[in-house]
C-alpha atoms as a PDB file:
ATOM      1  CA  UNK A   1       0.000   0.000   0.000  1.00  0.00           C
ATOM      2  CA  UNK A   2       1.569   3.551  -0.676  1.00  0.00           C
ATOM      3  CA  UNK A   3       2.429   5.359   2.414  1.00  0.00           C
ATOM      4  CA  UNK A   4       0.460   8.396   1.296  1.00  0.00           C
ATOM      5  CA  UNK A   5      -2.899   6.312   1.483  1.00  0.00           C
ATOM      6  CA  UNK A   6      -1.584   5.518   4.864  1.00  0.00           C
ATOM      7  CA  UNK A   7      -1.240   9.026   6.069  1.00  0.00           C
ATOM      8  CA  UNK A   8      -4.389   9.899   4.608  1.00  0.00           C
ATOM      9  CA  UNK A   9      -6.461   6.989   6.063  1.00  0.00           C
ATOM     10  CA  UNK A  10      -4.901   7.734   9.656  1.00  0.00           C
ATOM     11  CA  UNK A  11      -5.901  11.736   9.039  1.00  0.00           C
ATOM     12  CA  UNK A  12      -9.164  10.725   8.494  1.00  0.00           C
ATOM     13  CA  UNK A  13      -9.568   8.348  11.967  1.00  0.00           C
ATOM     14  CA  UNK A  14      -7.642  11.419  13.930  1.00  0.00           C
ATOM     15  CA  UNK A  15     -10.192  13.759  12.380  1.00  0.00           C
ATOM     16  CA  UNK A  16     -12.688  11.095  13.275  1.00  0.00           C
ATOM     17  CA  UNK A  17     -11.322  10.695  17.147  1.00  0.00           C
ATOM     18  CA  UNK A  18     -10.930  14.271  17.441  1.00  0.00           C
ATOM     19  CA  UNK A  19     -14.793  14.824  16.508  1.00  0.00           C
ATOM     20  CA  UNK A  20     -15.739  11.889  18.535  1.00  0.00           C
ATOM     21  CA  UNK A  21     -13.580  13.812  21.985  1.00  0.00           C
ATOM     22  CA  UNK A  22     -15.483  17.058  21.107  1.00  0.00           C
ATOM     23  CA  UNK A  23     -18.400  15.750  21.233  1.00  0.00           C
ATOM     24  CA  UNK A  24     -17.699  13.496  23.811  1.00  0.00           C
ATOM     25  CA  UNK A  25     -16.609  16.548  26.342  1.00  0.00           C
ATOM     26  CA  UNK A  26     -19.912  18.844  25.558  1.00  0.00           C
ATOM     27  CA  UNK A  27     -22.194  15.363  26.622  1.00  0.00           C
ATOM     28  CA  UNK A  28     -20.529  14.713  29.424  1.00  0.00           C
ATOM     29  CA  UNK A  29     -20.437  18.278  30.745  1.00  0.00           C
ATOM     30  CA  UNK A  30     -23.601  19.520  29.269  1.00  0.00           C
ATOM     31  CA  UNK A  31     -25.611  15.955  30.656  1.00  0.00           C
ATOM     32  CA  UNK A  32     -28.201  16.587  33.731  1.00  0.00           C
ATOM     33  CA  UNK A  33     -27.088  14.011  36.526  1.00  0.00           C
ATOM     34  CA  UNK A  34     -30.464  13.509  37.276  1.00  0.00           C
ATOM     35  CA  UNK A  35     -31.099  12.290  34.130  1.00  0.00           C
ATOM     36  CA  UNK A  36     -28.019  10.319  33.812  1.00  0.00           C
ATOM     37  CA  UNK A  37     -29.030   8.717  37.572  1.00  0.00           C
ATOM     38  CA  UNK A  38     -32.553   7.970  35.516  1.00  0.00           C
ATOM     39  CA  UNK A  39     -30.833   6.227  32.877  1.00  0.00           C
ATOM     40  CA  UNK A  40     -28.243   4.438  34.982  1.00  0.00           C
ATOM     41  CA  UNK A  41     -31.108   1.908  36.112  1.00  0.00           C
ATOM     42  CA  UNK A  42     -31.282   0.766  32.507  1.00  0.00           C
ATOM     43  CA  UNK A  43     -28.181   1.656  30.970  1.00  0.00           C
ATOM     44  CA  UNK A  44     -24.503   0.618  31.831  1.00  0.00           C
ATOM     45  CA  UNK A  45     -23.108   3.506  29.819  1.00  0.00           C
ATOM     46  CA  UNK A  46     -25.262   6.077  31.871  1.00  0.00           C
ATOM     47  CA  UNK A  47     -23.998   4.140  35.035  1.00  0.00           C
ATOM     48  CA  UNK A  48     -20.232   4.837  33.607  1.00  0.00           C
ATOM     49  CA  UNK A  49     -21.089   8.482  32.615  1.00  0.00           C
ATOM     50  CA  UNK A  50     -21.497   9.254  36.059  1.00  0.00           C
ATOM     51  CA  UNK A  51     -18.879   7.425  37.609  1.00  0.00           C
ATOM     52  CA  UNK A  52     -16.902   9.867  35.168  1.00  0.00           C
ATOM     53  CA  UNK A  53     -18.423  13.154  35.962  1.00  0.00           C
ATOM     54  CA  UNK A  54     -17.532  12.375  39.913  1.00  0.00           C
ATOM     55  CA  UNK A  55     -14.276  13.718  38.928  1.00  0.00           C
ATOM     56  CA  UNK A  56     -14.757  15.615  35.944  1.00  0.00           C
ATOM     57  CA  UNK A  57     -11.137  17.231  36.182  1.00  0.00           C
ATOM     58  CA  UNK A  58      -9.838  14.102  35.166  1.00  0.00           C
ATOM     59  CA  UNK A  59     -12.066  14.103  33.152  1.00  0.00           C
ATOM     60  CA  UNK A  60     -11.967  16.598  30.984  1.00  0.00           C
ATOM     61  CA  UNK A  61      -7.617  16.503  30.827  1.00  0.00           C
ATOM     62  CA  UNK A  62      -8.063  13.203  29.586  1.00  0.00           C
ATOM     63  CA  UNK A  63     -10.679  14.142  26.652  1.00  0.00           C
ATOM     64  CA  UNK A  64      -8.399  17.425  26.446  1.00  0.00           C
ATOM     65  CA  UNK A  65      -5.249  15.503  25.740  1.00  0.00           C
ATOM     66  CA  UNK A  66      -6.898  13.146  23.346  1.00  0.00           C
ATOM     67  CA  UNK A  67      -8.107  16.082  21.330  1.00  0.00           C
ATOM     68  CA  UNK A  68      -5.233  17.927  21.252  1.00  0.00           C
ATOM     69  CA  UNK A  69      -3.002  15.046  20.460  1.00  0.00           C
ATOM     70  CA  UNK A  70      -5.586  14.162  17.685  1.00  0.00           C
ATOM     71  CA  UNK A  71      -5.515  17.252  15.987  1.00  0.00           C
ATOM     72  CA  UNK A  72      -1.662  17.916  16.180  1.00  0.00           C
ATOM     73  CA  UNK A  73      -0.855  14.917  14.830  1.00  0.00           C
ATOM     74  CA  UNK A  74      -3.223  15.579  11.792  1.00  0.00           C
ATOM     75  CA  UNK A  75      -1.607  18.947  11.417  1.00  0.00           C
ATOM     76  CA  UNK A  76       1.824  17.043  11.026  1.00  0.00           C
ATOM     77  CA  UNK A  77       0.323  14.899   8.569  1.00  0.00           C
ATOM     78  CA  UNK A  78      -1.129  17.503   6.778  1.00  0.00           C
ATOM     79  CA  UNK A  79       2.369  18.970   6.629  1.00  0.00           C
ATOM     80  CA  UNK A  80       3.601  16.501   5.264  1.00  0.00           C
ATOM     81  CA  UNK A  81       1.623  15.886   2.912  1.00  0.00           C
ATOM     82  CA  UNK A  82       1.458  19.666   1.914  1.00  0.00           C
ATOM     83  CA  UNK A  83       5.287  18.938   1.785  1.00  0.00           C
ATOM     84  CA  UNK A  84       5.065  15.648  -0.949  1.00  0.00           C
ATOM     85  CA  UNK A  85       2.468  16.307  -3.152  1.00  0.00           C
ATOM     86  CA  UNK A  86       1.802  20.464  -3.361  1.00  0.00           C
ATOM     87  CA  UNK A  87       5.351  22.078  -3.199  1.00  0.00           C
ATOM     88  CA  UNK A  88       4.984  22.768   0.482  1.00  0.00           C
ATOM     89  CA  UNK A  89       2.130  24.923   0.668  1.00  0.00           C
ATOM     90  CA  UNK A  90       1.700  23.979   4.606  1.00  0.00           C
ATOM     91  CA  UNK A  91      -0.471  27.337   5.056  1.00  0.00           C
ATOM     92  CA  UNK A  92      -3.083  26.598   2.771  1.00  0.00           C
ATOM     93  CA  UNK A  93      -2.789  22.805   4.256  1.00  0.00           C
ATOM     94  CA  UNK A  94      -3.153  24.022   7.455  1.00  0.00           C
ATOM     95  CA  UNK A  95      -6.668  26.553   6.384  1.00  0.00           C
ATOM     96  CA  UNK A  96      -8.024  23.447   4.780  1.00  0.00           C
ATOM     97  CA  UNK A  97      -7.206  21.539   8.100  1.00  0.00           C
ATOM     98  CA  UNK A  98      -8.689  24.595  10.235  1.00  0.00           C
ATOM     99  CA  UNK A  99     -11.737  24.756   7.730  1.00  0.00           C
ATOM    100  CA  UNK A 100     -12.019  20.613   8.255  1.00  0.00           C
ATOM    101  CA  UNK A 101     -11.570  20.220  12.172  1.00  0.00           C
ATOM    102  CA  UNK A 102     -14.071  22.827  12.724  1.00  0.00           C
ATOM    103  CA  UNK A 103     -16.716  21.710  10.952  1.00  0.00           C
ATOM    104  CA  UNK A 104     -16.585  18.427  11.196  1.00  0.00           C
ATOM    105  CA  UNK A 105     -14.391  18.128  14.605  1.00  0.00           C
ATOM    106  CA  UNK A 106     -15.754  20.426  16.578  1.00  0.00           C
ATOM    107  CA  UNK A 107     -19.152  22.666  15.756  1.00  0.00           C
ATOM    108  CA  UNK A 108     -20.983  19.279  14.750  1.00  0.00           C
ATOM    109  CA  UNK A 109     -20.650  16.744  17.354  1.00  0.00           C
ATOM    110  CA  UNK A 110     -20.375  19.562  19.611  1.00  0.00           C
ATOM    111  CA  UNK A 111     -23.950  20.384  18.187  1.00  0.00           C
ATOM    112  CA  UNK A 112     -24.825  17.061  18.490  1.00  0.00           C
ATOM    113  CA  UNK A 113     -23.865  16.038  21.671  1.00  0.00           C
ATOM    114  CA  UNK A 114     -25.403  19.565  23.268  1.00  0.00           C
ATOM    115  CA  UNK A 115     -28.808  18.470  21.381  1.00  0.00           C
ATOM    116  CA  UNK A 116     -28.764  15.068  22.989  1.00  0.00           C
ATOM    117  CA  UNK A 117     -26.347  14.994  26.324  1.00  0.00           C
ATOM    118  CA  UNK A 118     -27.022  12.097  28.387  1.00  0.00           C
ATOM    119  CA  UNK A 119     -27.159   9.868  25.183  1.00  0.00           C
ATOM    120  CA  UNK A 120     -23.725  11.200  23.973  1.00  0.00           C
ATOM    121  CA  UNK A 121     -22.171  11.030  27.500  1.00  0.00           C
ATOM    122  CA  UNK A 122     -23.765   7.542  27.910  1.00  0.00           C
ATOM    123  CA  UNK A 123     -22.302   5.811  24.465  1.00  0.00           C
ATOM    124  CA  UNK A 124     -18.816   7.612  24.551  1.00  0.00           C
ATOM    125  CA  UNK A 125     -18.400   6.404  27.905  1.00  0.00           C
ATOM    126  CA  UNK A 126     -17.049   3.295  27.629  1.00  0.00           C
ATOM    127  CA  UNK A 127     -14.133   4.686  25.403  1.00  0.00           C
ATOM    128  CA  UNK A 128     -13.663   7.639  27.689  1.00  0.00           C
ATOM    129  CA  UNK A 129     -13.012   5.232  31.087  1.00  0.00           C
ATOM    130  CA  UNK A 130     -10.640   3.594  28.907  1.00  0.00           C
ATOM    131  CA  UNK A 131      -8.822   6.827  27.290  1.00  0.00           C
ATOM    132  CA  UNK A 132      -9.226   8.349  31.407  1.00  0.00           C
ATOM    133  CA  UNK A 133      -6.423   5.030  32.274  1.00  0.00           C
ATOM    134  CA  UNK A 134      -4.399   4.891  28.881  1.00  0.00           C
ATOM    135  CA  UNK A 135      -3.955   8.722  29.811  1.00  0.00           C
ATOM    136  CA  UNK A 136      -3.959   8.583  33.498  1.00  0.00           C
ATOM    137  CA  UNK A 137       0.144   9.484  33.561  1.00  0.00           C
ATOM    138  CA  UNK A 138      -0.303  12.303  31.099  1.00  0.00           C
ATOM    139  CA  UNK A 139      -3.509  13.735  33.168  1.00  0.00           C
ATOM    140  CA  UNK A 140      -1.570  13.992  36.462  1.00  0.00           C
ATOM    141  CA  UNK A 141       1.569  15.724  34.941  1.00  0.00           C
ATOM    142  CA  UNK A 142      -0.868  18.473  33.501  1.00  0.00           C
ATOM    143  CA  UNK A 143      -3.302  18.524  36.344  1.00  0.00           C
ATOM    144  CA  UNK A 144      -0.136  19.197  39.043  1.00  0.00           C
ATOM    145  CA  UNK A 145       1.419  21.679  36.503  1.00  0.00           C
ATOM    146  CA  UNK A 146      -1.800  23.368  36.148  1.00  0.00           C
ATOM    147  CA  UNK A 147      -3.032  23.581  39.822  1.00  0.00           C
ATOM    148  CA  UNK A 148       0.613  24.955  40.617  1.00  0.00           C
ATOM    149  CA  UNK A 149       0.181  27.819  37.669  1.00  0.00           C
ATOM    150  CA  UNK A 150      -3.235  28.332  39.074  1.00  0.00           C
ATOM    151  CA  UNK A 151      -1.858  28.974  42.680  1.00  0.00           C
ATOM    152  CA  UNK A 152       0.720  30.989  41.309  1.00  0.00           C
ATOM    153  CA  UNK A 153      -2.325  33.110  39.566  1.00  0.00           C
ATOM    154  CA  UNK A 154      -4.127  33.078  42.951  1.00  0.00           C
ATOM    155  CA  UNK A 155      -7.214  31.368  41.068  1.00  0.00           C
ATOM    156  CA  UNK A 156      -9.398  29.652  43.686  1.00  0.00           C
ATOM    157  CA  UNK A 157     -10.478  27.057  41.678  1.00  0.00           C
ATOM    158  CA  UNK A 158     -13.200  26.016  44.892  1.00  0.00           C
ATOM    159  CA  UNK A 159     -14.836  29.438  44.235  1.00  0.00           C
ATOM    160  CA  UNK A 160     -15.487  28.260  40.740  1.00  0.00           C
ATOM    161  CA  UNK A 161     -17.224  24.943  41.481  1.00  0.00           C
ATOM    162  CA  UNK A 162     -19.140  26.131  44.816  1.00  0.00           C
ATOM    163  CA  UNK A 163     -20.591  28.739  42.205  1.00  0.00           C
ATOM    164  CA  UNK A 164     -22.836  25.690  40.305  1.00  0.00           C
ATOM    165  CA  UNK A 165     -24.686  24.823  43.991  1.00  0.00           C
ATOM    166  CA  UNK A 166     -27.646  26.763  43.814  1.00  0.00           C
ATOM    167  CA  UNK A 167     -28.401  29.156  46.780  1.00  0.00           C
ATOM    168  CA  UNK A 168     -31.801  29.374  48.949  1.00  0.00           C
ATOM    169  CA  UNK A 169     -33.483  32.004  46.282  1.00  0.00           C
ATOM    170  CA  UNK A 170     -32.114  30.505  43.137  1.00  0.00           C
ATOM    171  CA  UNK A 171     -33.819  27.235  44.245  1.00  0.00           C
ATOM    172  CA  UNK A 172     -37.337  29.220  44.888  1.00  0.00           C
ATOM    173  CA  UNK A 173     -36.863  30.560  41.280  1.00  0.00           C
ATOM    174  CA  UNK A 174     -36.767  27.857  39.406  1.00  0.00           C
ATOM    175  CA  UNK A 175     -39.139  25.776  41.645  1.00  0.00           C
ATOM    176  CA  UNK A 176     -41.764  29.317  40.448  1.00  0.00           C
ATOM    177  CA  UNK A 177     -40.811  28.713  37.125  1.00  0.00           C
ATOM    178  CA  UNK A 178     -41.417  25.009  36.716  1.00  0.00           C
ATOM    179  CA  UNK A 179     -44.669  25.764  38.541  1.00  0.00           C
ATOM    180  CA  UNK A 180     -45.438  28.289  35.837  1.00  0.00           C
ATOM    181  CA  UNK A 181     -44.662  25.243  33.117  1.00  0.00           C
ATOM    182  CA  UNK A 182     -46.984  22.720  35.224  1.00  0.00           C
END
């Protein structure tokens, strides 16, 4: 087989795996627990999704560095293929690349998964548990690095997830408003 085919057959299963982590990371943070708890009766994956989301800073480094490692290793690909076969144009390789990851990487399954969450979150699952080990080395290098730079910063990354808990009013709001919906 000729090694371009090659390169252009594992471009198109990064492009693939890149899509699938985008998606993957707006179902799993966009999915209602509740929901997910609902489905986990049923449904191993929804029984995995949540045992995810319990630490969703693992999480989300582990989808993170999937992604990322997906789409830079299409970029070198693209490269060198810009390199064989159009007398090096890499910058309109990589516009083409830009043009392709977002559209087909990113803004659809991202659109997908935020039209159907807890069904995304539940059939990615099973991959994700397995990319959270295979990645599990890589995800506590960057997750000590980055909670260092953040203390550095003085970000208080507790302030950010005590903010989701809803307070005494916000609860009395939205109980009014699903009333109103009754």
């Amino acid at each position: 087989m000729d090694s371009s085919f090659i390169l252009i057959i594992v471009l198109i299963l990064l492009l693939f795996f890149s899509g699938f982590s985008s998606g993957s990371e707006t179902g799993m943070m966009a999915s209602n627990k509740v929901k997910l708890r609902n489905l986990s009766k049923k449904s191993k994956g929804a029984k995995r999704a949540l045992n995810l989301l319990q630490r969703p800073d693992i999480l989300l480094s582990a989808i993170l560095v999937g992604n990322n490692f997906a789409n830079i290793l299409a970029s070198a690909l693209v490269t060198i293929l810009m390199i064989n076969f159009f007398e090096g144009r890499v910058l309109l390789g990589s516009i083409v690349l830009t043009i392709i990851i977002l559209i087909f990487s990113e803004i659809t399954p991202k659109t997908t998964a935020s039209a159907y969450p807890e069904s995304f979150a539940s059939k990615s699952s099973w991959v994700l548990s397995r990319l959270s080990l295979i990645f599990k080395p890589i995800v506590f290098f960057t997750n000590q690095v980055s909670s260092r730079l953040l203390n550095l910063l003085k970000v208080d990354i507790k302030k950010s997830t005590e903010s989701d808990n809803l307070n005494t009013d916000e609860l009395k709001i939205l109980l009014d408003l699903s009333l109103i919906h009754i």
